[in-house]
Protein backbone atom coordinates (compact mmCIF):
# COMPACT_ATOMS: atom_id res chain seq x y z
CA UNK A 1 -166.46 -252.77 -58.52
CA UNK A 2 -168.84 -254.24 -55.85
CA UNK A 3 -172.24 -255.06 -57.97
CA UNK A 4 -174.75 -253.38 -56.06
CA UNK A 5 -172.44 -250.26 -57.13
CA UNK A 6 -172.60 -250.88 -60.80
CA UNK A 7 -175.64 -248.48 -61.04
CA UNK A 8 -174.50 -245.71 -58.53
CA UNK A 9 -171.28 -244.99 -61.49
CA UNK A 10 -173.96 -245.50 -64.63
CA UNK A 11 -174.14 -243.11 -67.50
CA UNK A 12 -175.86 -242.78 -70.52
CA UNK A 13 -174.97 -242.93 -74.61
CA UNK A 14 -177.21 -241.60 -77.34
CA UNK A 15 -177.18 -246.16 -78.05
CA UNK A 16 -178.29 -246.60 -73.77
CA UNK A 17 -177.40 -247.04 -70.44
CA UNK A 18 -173.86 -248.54 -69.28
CA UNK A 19 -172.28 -249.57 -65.94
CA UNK A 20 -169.16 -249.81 -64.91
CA UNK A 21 -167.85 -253.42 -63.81
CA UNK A 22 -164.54 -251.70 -62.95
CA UNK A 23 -163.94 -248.57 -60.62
CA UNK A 24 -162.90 -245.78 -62.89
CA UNK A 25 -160.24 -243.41 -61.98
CA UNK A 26 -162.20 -240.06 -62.56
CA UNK A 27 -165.08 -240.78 -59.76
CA UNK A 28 -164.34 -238.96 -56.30
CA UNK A 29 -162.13 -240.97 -54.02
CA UNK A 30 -161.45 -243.52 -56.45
CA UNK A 31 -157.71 -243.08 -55.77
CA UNK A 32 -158.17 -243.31 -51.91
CA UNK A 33 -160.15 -246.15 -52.22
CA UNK A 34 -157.92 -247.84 -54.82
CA UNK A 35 -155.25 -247.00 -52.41
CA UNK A 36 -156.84 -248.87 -49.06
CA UNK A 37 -157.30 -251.62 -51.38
CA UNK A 38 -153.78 -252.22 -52.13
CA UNK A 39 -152.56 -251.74 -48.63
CA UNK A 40 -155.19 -254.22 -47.51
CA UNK A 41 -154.27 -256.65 -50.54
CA UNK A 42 -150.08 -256.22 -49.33
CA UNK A 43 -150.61 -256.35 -45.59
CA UNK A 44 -148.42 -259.06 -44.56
CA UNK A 45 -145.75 -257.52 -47.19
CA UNK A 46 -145.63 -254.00 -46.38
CA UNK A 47 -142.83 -253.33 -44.36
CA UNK A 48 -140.75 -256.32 -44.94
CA UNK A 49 -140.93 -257.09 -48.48
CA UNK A 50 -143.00 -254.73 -50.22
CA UNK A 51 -143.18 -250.45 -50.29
CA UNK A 52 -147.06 -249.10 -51.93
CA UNK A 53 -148.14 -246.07 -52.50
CA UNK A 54 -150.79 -245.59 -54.33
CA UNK A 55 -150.20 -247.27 -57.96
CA UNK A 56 -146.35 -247.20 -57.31
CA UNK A 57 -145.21 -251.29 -55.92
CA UNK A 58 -141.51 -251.66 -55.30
CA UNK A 59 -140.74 -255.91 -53.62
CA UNK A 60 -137.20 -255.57 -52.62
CA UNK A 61 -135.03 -258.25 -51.48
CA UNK A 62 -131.54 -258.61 -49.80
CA UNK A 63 -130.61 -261.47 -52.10
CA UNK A 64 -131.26 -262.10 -56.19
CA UNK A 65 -132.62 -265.48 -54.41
CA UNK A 66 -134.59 -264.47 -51.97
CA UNK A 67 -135.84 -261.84 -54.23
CA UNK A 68 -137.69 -264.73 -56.86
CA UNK A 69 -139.43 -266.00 -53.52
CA UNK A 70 -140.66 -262.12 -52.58
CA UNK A 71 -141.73 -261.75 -56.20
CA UNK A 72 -143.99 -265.01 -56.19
CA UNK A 73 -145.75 -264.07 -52.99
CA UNK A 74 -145.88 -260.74 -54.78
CA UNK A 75 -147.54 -262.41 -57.80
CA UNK A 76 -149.74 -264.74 -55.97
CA UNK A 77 -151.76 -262.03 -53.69
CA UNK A 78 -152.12 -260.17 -57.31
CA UNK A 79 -153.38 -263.18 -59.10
CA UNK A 80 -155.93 -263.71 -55.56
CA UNK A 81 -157.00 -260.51 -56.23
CA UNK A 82 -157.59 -260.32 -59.96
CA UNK A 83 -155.03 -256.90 -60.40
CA UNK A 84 -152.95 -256.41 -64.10
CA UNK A 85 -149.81 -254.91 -63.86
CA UNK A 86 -148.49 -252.05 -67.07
CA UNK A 87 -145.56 -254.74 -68.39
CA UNK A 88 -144.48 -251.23 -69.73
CA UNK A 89 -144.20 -250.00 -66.20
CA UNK A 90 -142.19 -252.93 -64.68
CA UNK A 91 -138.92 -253.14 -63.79
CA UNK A 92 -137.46 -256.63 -62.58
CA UNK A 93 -133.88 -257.34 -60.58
CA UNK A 94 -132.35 -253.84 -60.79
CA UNK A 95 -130.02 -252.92 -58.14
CA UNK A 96 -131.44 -249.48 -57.76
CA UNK A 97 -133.85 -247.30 -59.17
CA UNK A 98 -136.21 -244.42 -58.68
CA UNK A 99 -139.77 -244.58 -56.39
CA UNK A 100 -141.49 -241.76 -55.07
CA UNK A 101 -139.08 -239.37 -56.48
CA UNK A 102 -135.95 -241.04 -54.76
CA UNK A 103 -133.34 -243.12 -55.19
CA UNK A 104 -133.72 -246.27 -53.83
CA UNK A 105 -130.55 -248.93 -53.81
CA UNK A 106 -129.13 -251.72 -51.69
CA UNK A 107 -127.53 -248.53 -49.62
CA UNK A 108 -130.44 -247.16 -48.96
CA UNK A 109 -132.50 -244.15 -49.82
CA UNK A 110 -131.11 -240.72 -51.46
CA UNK A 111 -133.04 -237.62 -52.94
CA UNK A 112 -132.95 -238.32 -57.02
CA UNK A 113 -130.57 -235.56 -58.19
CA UNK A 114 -132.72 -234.76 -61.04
CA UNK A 115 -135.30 -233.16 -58.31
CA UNK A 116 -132.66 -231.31 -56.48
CA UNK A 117 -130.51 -229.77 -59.58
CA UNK A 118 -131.68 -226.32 -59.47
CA UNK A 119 -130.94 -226.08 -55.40
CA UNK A 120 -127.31 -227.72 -56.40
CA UNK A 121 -127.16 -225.04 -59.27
CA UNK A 122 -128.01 -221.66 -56.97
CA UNK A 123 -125.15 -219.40 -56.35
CA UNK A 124 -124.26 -218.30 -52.83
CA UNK A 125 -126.07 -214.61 -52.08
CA UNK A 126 -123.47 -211.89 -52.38
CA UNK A 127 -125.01 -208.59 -51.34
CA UNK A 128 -127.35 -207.77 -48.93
CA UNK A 129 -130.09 -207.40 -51.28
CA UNK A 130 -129.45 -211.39 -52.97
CA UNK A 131 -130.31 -212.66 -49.28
């Protein structure tokens, strides 16, 4: 959070005053400004290397090689800008896998069939009355 900031996000405890040092997630337009961040931070990636939205990162690569090199540039503009990534919520070398709700493999994109099973389920309209 940018210091002169600190105060502007301060609240109080029965044992005093506290800042934030980091922007929390429940002030207004915390997500749109975390979100400008990152898409300044990836820049030179977006596009060609990299896919953000939001808190969602996906590097892809055409080759497992070429991938370690995407990764590391990856890394490095993280470790410029002081960002932690979940380990829970990485995934590393898969050949597909799901972001924003689609499948996403060397192919290209498809709709994730878990978000389409109820349209793949509906029956045909008989009668007048079903249309």
């Amino acid at each position: 959070m940018h210091k002169p900031d600190e105060e502007k996000a301060a609240f109080t405890t029965d044992q005093g005053l506290y800042c934030y040092t980091v922007m929390p997630f429940g002030l207004k337009n915390a997500g749109a400004t975390y979100h400008r961040l990152v898409n300044k931070m990836f820049a030179r990636q977006i596009g060609r290397n990299m896919e953000v939205y939001v808190d969602d990162m996906l590097t892809k690569s055409i080759t497992a090689d070429k991938h370690i090199d995407d990764l590391r540039e990856t890394f490095d503009v993280l470790v410029r800008y002081g960002m932690k990534l979940n380990p829970a919520k990485c995934v590393f070398g898969v050949p597909s896998g799901r972001f924003l709700g689609y499948q996403v493999h060397q192919r290209g994109i498809q709709v994730n069939p878990e978000k389409i099973q109820a349209l793949a389920k509906m029956v045909s309209p008989r009668t007048l009355k079903d249309v």
